[in-house]
Protein backbone atom coordinates (compact mmCIF):
# COMPACT_ATOMS: atom_id res chain seq x y z
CA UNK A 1 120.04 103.35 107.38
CA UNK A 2 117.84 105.77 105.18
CA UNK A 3 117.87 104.40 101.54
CA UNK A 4 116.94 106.61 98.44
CA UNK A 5 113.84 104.97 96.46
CA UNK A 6 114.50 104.53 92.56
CA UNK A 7 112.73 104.04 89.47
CA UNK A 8 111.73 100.66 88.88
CA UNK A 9 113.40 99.44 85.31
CA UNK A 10 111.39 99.71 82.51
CA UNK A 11 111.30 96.03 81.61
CA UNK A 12 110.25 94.92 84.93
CA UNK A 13 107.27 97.86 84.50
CA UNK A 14 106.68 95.96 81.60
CA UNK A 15 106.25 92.37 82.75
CA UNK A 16 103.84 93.65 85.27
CA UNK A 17 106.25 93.49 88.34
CA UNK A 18 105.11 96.49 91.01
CA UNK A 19 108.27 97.46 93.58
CA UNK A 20 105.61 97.00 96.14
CA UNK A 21 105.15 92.84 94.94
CA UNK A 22 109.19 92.67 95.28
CA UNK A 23 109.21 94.00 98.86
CA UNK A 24 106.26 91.91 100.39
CA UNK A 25 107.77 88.81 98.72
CA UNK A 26 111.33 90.02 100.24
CA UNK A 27 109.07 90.10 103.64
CA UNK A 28 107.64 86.55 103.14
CA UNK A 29 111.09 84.80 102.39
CA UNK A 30 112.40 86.85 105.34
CA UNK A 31 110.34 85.73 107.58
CA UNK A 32 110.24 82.13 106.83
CA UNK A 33 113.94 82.27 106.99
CA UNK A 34 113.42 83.76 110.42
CA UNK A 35 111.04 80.96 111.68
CA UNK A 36 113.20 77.81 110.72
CA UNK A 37 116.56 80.42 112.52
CA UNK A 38 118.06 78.67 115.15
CA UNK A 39 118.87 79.93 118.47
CA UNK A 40 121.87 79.91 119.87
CA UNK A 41 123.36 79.51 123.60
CA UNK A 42 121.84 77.39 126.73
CA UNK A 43 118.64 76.56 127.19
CA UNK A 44 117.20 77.48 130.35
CA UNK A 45 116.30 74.89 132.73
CA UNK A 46 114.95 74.87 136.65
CA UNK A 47 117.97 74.49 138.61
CA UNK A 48 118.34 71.49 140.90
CA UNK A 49 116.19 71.29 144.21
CA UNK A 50 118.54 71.83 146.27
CA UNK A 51 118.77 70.04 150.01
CA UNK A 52 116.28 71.63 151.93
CA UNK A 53 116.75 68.97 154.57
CA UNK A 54 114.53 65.99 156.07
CA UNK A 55 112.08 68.43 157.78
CA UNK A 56 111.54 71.13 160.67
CA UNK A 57 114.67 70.75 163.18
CA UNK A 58 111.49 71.46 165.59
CA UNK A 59 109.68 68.35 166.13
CA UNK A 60 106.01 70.20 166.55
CA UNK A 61 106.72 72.77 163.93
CA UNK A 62 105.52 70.14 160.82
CA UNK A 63 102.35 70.28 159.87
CA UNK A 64 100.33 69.26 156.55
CA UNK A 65 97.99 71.90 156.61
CA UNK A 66 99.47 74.87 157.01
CA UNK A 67 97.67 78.13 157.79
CA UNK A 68 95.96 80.59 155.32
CA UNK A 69 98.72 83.34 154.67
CA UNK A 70 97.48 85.11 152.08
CA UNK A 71 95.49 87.85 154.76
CA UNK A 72 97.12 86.61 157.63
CA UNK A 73 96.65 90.14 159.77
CA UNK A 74 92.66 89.48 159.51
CA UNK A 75 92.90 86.51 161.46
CA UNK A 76 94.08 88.54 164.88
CA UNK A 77 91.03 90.36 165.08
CA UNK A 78 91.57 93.58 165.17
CA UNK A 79 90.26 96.31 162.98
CA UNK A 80 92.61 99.00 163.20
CA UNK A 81 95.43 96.57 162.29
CA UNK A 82 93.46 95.82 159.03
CA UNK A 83 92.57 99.36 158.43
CA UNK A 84 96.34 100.78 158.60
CA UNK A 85 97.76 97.65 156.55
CA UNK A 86 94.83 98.14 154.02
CA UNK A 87 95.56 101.37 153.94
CA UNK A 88 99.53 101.11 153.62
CA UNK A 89 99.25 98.84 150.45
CA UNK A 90 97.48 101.60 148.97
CA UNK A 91 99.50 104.25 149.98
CA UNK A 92 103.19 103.39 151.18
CA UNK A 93 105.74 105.24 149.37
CA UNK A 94 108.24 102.06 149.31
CA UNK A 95 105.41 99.92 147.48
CA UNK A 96 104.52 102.78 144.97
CA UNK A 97 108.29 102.45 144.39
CA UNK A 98 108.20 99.38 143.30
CA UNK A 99 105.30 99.29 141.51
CA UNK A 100 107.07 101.92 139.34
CA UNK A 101 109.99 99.12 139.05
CA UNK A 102 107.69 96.84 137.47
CA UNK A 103 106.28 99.42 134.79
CA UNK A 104 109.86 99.63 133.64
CA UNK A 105 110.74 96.29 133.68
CA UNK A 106 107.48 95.79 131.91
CA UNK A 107 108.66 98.64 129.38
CA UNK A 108 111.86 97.15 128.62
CA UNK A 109 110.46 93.89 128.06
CA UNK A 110 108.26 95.16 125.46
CA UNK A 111 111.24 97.29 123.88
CA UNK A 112 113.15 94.00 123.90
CA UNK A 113 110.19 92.15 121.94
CA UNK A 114 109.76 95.50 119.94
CA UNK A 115 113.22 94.36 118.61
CA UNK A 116 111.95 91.67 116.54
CA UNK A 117 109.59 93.61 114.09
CA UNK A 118 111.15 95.99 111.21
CA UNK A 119 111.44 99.57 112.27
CA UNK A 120 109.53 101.89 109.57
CA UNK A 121 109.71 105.48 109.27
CA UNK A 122 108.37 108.34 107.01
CA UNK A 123 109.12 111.42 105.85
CA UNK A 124 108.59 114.30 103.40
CA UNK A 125 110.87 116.84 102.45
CA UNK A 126 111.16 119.98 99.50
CA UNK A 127 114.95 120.54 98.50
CA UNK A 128 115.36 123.91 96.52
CA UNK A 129 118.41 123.47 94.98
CA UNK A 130 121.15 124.69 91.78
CA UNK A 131 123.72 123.12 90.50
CA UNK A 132 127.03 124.80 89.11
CA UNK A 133 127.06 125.00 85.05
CA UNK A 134 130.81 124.66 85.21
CA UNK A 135 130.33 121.02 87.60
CA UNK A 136 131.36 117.46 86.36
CA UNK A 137 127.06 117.56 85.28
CA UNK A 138 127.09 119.71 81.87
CA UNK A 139 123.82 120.97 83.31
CA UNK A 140 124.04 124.62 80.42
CA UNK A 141 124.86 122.26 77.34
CA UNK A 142 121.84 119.30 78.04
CA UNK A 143 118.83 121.06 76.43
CA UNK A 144 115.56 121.48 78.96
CA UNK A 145 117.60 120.86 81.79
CA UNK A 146 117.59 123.75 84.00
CA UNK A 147 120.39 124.28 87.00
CA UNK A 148 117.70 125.26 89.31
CA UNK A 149 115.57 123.09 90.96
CA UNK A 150 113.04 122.10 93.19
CA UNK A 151 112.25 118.39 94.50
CA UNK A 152 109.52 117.07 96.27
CA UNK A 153 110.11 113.73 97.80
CA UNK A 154 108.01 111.77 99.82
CA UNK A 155 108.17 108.29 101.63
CA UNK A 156 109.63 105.56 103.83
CA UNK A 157 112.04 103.44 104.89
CA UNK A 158 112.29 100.27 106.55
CA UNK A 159 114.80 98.10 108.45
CA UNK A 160 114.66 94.69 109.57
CA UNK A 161 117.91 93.03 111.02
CA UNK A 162 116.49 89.30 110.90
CA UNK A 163 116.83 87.10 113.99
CA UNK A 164 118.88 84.43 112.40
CA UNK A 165 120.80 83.09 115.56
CA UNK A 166 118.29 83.85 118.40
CA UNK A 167 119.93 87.10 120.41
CA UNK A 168 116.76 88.99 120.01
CA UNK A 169 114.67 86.14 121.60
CA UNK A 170 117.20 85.39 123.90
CA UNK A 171 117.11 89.29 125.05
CA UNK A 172 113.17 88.62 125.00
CA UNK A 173 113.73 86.03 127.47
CA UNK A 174 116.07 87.83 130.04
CA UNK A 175 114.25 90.26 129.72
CA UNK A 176 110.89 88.45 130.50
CA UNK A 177 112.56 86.95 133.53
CA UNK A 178 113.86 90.05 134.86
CA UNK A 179 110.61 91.47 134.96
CA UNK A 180 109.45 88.54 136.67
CA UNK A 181 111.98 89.15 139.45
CA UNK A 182 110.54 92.61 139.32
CA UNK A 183 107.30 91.32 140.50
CA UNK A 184 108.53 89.17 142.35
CA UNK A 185 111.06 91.78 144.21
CA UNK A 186 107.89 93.90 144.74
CA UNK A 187 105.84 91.50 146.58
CA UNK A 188 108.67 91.31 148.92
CA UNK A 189 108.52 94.78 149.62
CA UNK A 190 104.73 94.43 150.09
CA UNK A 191 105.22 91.63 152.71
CA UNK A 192 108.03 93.57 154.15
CA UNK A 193 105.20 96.74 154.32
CA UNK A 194 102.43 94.85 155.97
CA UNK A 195 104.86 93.22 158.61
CA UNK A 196 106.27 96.46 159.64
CA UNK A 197 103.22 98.19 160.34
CA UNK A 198 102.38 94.81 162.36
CA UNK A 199 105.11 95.03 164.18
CA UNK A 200 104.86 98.88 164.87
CA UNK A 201 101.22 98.31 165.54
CA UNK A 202 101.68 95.67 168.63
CA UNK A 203 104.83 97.73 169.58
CA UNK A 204 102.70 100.74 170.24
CA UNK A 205 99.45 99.28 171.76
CA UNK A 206 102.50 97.24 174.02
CA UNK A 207 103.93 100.60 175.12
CA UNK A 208 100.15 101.73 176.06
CA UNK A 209 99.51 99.01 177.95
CA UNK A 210 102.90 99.32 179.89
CA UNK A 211 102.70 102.93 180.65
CA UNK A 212 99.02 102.55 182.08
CA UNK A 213 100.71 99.59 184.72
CA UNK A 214 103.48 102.18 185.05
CA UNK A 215 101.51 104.94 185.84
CA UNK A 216 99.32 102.45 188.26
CA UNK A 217 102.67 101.17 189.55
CA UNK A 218 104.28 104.85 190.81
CA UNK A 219 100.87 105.42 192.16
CA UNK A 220 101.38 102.65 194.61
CA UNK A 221 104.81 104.05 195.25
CA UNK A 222 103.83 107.51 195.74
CA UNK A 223 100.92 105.87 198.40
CA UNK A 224 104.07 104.09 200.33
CA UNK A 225 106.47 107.22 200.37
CA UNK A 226 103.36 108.98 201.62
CA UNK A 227 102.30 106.57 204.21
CA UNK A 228 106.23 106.17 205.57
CA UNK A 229 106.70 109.76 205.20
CA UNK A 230 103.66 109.80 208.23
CA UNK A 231 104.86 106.99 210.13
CA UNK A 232 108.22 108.67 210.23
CA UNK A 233 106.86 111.69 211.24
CA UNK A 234 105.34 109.28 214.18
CA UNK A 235 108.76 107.76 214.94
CA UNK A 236 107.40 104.03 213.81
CA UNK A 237 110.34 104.18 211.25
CA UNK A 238 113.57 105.27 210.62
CA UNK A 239 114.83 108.04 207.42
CA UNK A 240 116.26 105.03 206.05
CA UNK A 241 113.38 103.32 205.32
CA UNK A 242 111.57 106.52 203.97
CA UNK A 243 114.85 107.04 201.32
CA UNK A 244 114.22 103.25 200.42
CA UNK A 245 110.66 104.35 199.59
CA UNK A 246 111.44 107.31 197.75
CA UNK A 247 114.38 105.80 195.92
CA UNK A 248 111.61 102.87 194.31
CA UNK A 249 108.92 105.29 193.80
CA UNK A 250 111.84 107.36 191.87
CA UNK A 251 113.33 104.56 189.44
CA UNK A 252 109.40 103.67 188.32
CA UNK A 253 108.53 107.38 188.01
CA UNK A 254 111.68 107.76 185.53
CA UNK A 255 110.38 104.54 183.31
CA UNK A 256 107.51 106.97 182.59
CA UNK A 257 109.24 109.40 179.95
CA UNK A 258 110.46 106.38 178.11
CA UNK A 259 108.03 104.19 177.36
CA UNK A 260 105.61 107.32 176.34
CA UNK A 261 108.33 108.09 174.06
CA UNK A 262 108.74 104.45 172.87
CA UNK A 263 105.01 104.51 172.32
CA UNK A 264 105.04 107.68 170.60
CA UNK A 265 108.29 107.18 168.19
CA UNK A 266 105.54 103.73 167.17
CA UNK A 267 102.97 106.08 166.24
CA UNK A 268 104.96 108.28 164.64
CA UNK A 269 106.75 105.10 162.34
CA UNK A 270 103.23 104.33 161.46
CA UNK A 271 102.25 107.05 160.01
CA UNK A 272 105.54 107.32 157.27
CA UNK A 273 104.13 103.20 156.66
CA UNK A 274 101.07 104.46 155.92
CA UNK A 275 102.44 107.02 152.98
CA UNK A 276 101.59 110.10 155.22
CA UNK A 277 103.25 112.78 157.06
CA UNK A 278 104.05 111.51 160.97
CA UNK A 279 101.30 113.10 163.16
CA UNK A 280 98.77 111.91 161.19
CA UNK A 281 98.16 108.54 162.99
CA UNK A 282 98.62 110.24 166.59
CA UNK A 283 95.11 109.60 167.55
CA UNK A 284 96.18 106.06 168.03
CA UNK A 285 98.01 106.61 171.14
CA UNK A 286 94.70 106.80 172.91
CA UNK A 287 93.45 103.53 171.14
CA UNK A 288 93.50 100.43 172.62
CA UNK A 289 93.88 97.24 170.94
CA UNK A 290 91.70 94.04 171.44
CA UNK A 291 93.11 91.34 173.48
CA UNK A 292 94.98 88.97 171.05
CA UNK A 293 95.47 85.47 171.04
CA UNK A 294 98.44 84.00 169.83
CA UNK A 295 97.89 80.49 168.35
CA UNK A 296 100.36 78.26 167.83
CA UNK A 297 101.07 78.59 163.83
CA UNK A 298 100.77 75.82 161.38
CA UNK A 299 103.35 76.33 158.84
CA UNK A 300 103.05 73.31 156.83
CA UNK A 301 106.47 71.70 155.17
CA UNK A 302 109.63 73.38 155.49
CA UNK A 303 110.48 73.14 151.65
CA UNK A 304 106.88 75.00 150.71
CA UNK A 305 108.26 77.64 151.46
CA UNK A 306 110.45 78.21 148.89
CA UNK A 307 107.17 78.40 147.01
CA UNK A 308 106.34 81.51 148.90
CA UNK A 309 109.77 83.59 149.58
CA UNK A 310 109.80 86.14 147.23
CA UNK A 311 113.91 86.41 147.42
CA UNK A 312 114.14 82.71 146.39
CA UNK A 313 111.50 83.43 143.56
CA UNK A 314 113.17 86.71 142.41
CA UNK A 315 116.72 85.05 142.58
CA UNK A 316 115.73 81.81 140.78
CA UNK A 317 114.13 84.58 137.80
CA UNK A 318 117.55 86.09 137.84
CA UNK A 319 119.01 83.07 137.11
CA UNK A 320 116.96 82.42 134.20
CA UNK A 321 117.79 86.22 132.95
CA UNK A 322 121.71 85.58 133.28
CA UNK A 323 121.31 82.22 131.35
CA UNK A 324 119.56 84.15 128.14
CA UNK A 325 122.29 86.87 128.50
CA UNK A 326 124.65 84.20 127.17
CA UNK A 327 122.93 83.61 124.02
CA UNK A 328 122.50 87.13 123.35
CA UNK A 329 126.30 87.40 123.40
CA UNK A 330 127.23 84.05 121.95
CA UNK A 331 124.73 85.16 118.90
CA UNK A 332 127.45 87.57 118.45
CA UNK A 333 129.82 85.26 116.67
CA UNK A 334 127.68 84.38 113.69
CA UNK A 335 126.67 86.19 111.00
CA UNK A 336 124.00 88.72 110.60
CA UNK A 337 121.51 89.53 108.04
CA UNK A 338 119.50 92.71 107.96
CA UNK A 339 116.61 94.12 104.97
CA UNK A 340 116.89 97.52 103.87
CA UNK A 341 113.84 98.73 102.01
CA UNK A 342 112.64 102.48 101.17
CA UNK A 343 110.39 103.48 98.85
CA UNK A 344 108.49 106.78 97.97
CA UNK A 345 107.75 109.69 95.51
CA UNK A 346 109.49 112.06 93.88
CA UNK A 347 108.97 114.79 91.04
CA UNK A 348 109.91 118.11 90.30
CA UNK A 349 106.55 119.07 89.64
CA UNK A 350 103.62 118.50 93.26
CA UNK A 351 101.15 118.00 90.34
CA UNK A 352 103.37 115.10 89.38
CA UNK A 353 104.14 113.73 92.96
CA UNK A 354 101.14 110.66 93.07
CA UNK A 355 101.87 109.70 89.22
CA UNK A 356 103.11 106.59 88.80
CA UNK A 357 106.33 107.16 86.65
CA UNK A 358 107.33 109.26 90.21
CA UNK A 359 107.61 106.18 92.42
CA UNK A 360 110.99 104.91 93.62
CA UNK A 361 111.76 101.72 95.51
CA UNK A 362 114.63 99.80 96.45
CA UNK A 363 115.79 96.85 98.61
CA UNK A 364 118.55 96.55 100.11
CA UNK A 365 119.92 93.00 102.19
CA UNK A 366 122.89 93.34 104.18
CA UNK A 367 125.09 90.22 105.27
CA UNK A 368 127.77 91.28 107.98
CA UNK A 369 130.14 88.76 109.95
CA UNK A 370 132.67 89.89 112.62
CA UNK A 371 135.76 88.57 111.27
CA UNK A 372 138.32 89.71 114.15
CA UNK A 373 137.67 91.55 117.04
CA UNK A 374 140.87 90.39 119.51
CA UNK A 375 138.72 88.25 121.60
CA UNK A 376 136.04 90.70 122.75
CA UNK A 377 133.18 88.57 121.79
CA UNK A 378 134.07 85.24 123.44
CA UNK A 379 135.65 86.81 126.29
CA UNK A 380 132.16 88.33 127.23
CA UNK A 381 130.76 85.07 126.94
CA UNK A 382 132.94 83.76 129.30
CA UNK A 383 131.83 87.22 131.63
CA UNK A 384 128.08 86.10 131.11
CA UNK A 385 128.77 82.49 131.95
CA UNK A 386 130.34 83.44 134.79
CA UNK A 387 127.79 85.92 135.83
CA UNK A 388 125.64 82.86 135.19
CA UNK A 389 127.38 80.88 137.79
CA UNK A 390 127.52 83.71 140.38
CA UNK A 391 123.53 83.58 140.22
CA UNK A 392 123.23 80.11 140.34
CA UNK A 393 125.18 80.20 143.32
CA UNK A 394 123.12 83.31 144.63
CA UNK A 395 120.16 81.44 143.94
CA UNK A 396 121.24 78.40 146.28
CA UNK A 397 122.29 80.97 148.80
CA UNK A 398 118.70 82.39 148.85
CA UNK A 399 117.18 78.99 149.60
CA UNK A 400 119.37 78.21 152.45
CA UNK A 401 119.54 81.66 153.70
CA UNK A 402 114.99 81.32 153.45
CA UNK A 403 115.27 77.88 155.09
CA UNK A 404 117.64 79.58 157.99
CA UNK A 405 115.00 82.29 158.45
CA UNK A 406 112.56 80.21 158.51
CA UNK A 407 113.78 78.18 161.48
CA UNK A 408 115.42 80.68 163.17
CA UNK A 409 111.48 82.59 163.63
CA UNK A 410 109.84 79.32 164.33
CA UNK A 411 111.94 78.55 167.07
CA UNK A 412 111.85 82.19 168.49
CA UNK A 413 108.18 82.33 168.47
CA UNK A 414 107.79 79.26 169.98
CA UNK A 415 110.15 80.13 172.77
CA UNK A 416 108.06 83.38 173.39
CA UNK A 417 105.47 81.43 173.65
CA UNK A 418 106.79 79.59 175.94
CA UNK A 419 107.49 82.40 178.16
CA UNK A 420 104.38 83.86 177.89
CA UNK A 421 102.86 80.73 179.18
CA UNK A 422 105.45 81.29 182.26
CA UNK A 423 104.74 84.50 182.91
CA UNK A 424 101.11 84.26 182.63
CA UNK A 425 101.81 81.36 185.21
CA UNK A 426 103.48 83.79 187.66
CA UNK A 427 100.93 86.53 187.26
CA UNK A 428 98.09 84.87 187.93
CA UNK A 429 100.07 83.59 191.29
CA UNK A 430 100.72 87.29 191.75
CA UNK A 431 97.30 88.21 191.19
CA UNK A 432 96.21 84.96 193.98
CA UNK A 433 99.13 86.64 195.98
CA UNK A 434 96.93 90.23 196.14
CA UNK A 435 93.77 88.84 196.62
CA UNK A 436 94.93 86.70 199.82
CA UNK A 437 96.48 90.23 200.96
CA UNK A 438 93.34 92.41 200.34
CA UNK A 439 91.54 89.65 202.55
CA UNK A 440 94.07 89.46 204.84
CA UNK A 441 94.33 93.47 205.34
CA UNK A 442 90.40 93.41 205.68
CA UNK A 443 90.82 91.11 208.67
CA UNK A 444 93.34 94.00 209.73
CA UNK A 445 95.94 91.00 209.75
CA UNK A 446 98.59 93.41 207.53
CA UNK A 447 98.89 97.13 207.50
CA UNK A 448 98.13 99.02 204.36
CA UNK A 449 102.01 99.20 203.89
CA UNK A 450 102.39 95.55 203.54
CA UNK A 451 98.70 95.74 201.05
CA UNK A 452 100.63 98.08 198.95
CA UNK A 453 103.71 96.14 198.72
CA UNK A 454 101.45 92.89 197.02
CA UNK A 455 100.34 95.56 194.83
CA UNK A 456 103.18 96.61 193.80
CA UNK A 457 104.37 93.14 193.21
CA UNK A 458 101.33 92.85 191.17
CA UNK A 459 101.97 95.52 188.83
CA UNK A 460 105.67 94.00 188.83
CA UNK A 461 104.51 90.95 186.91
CA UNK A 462 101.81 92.75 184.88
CA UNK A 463 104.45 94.51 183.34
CA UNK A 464 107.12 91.73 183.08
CA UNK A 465 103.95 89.81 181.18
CA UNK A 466 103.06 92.67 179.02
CA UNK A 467 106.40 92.67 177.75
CA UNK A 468 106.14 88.75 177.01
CA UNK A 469 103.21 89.41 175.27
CA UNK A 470 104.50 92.17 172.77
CA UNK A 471 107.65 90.35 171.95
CA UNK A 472 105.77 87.00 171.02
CA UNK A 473 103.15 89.42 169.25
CA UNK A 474 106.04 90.66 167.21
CA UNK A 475 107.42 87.00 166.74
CA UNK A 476 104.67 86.29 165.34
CA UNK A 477 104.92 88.68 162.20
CA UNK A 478 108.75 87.68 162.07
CA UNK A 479 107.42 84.09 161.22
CA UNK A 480 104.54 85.21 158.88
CA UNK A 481 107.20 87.60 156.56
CA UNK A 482 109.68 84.43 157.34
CA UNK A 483 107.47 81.70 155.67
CA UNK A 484 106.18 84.18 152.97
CA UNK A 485 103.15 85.36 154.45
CA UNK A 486 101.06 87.94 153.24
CA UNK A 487 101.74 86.27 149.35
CA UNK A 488 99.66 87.76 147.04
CA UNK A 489 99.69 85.40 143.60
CA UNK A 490 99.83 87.31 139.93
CA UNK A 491 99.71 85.87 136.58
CA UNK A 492 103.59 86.30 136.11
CA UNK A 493 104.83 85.40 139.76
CA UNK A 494 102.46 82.23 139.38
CA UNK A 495 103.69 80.77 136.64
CA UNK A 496 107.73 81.41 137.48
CA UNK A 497 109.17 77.49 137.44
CA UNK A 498 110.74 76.77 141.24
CA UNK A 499 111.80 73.27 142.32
C-alpha cells in the first residue's frame, strides 16, 4: 500500500515533534510488540526412535568400529577409480543438478526470513496537471490559485505487517528445514554418483578380464578343431567327434561379441558419469585394473546408520518442514497488524522541494481479523496436519526401508564372498589339474588333445571366478551406498536432529 505523505500540524511543528521522531518511535513500540508475539501451532520435536531392532540379523556383521566411509573408493587401491570419481563430483550433470536445488532452497529460505523486515520503497515523480474552473474546487474565484500546475514529489513508503502470531517464523522454519532436506537430498545423489561409476568401473575392467580368458579359451578350441580336423583326415576319429569340436569352439567364439559389447556399453556409461560426452573415457577399455582385495567390511551398529542415510535425514527434515506449515496456517485465525508509513517532499516550486514546510509524513496501522471465511482456514489446518502425519509416517518408512537395505547388501556381499572363496577353491584345483597334465603330456603319457582339454577346463573356471569376483566387487559398492558411504558432513546436514 503506497500512502501519500502530509504536512505535519502546525502545533506539533511547534512543540518540537519531527514526523521522522513519530515513525522511529512507531518502529520501537513495533518491534517490542513483535518480540514478546507469541507463536502459534506445534512445536517441532525429534520424532520417536523408532525400532531399529536388537542388532545385525547376521551374527558376524556387528562390529564397534566400523570402517572409514567418508573416501571409501581410496581404500581399493586403484587410481583410475579415484581419478574418474574425483572427477565425476566435479563434473556430473546429476550433482550440478542438485547443487542448483540447494541455491534455491537456500533462496527461498532467505525470501522467507526477508519476510520479517518492513519492505521500503522510493520514488520520484513530476505530475503536470489542470484542473477544471467549473469543478466542485472554485479554482477561478480563490485568488493566486492557478488551474495549472506542476508537482514535484519525492519519497518513500514503508510496510511492515508485524509477526504477532508466529506464521512468518514458522515459514522461516519450514523453510530452513526444507533446505536442509535439500542438502541432504543432494548428498544422496552424490553417493548415488560415486557408487555408479564404482560399479561401472569393476563392471568394465570385469568384462576385460573375461574377454582376454575368452579369447584364450576359443584359442584352445580352435587348436582342438584343428588337431581333430587332422586326425580325421588320418581316420583316428570319426565326423562326429570333429562336429563336437567345432560345435564348442563355436558357442565360446559367439560369447566374444557380447562381452566386448558389455565392456564397451561400461565405458561408454562412464563417460555420461563423468559429465562428458560418451567416447571420451574409451581409452579405458585397454586399461587394466589392479588386482583388488575384497575385505570383509566393518559396518559398525545397525542403527548408525540412520546417522548416515541421506533419505532418512532428508525425510526426518521434511517432517520438521510439514510441522511449521501448520503454524503458518493456524496463524491464520488471529488477527493481524501491519504499519503503514510514507513520507517525502512535495512543492510546486524544485527550488522549494528540500524546504522544510514541503515535507509530508504519515503513519498508518492497520488491524485486520478474518471474521468468516466458510471454514477455509481450519480446514487447511486439518490438510497440513494431515500432511504432517503422512511424513511422519514417510519418515518411519525411510528408516525401515534403510534398515532393509542395509541387511539385504550385507548379506549379499557376504554370500559373494562366500562364493568367491569357492570358486577360488575350484580354480586353483583346476589350475593343480593343468599342471599334473602339462607333466603328464611331457612324459608323452596324454596326447596334446587330452592337454588341451585341461586347458580348456582351466579357462572354464577362470572365467566362472572372474565373474565371482565382479559381482562381489559390485556388492561391495551396494553395501557402501547401503550404509551411507561416501558421507560427506556440512554445517547444515550436521547439525539436522535424528534419533
Amino acid at each position: 500500500m503506497r500512502l501519500i505523505c502530509y504536512r505535519e500540524p502546525a502545533s506539533l511543528t511547534d512543540r518540537g515533534v519531527r514526523p521522522l521522531r513519530w515513525w522511529r518511535a512507531a518502529l520501537v513500540t513495533v518491534g517490542s510488540t513483535s518480540l514478546t508475539a507469541c507463536v502459534v501451532g506445534p512445536d517441532y520435536h525429534t520424532p520417536p526412535s523408532v525400532d531399529t531392532g536388537s542388532g545385525w540379523t547376521l551374527t558376524a556383521a556387528g562390529s564397534s568400529a566400523p570402517a572409514d566411509l567418508t573416501r571409501w573408493w581410496s581404500t581399493l587401491g586403484d587410481p583410475e577409480l579415484e581419478r574418474m570419481v574425483d572427477t565425476a563430483l566435479a563434473q556430473n550433470l546429476d550433482i550440478r543438478q542438485a547443487s542448483a536445488r540447494i541455491d534455491e532452497a537456500r533462496a527461498l529460505r532467505d525470501r522467507a526470513a526477508g519476510q520479517q523486515l518492513p519492505a521500503v520503497s522510493a520514488g520520484a515523480s513530476v505530475n503536470r496537471r489542470r484542473q477544471s474552473e467549473n469543478g466542485p474546487l472554485p479554482v477561478g474565484s480563490i485568488p493566486g490559485l492557478d488551474a495549472s500546475q506542476t508537482i514535484y514529489d519525492a519519497g518513500f513508503d514503508a510496510a511492515w505487517e508485524l509477526d504477532l502470531f508466529g506464521a512468518n517464523r514458522r515459514a522461516l522454519e519450514g523453510a530452513s528445514a526444507r533446505l536442509q532436506a535439500t542438502e541432504a537430498e543432494a548428498q544422496g545423489v552424490r553417493m548415488r554418483i560415486v557408487a555408479e561409476v564404482a560399479r561401472t568401473w569393476f563392471e568394465a575392467t570385469g568384462a576385460r578380464e573375461e574377454l582376454l580368458v575368452q579369447q584364450a579359451t576359443v584359442a584352445t578350441l580352435q587348436q582342438t578343431l584343428s588337431l581333430m580336423r587332422s586326425r580325421a583326415a588320418l581316420g583316428d576319429v570319426s565326423r562326429v567327434d570333429v562336429d563336437a569340436a567345432h560345435e564348442r569352439w563355436a558357442a565360446a567364439n559367439a560369447m566374444l561379441p557380447g562381452i566386448e559389447a558389455r565392456q564397451r556399453g561400461a565405458v561408454l556409461g562412464l563417460g555420461v558419469l563423468l559429465g562428458a560426452p560418451p567416447e571420451r573415457e574409451l581409452k579405458l577399455l585397454d586399461t587394466a585394473a589392479p588386482a583388488r582385495v575384497l575385505p570383509a567390511l566393518p559396518v559398525g551398529e545397525r542403527a548408525d546408520i540412520l546417522r548416515r542415510r541421506p533419505d532418512v535425514l532428508a525425510a526426518e527434515r521434511r517432517l520438521a518442514a510439514s510441522t511449521a506449515d501448520i503454524g503458518v496456517a493456524t496463524a491464520e485465525l488471529f488477527p493481524k497488524l501491519s504499519i503503514g508509513a510514507g513520507g517525502g517532499f512535495q512543492a510546486l516550486n524544485p527550488g522549494d522541494w528540500f524546504d522544510s514546510s514541503s515535507t509530508r509524513f504519515s503513519i498508518v496501522p492497520l488491524i485486520s481479523w478474518r471474521l468468516f471465511d466458510g471454514g477455509r482456514v481450519r480446514a487447511e489446518i486439518r490438510a497440513r496436519e494431515a500432511s504432517q502425519r503422512q511424513t511422519a509416517l514417510g519418515y518411519e518408512q525411510a528408516v525401515l526401508a534403510a534398515l532393509g537395505d542395509a541387511e539385504r547388501a550385507l548379506g549379499d556381499y557376504n554370500a559373494d564372498l562366500d562364493t568367491l572363496t569357492r570358486r577360488q577353491a575350484a580354480l586353483d584345483a583346476s589350475r593343480r589339474s593343468f599342471g599334473y597334465a602339462e607333466a603328464r603330456f611331457a612324459a608323452g603319457d596324454i596326447t596334446r588333445i587330452e592337454l588341451l582339454a585341461a586347458q580348456r577346463l582351466l579357462h572354464e573356471a577362470e572365467t566362472v571366478n572372474l565373474r565371482a569376483q565382479t559381482a562381489a566387487a559390485v556388492q561391495l559398492v551396494a553395501l557402501y551406498k547401503a550404509i551411507g558411504g561416501g558421507w560427506e558432513a556440512s554445517e547444515a546436514t550436521s547439525s539436522t536432529p535424528i534419533s
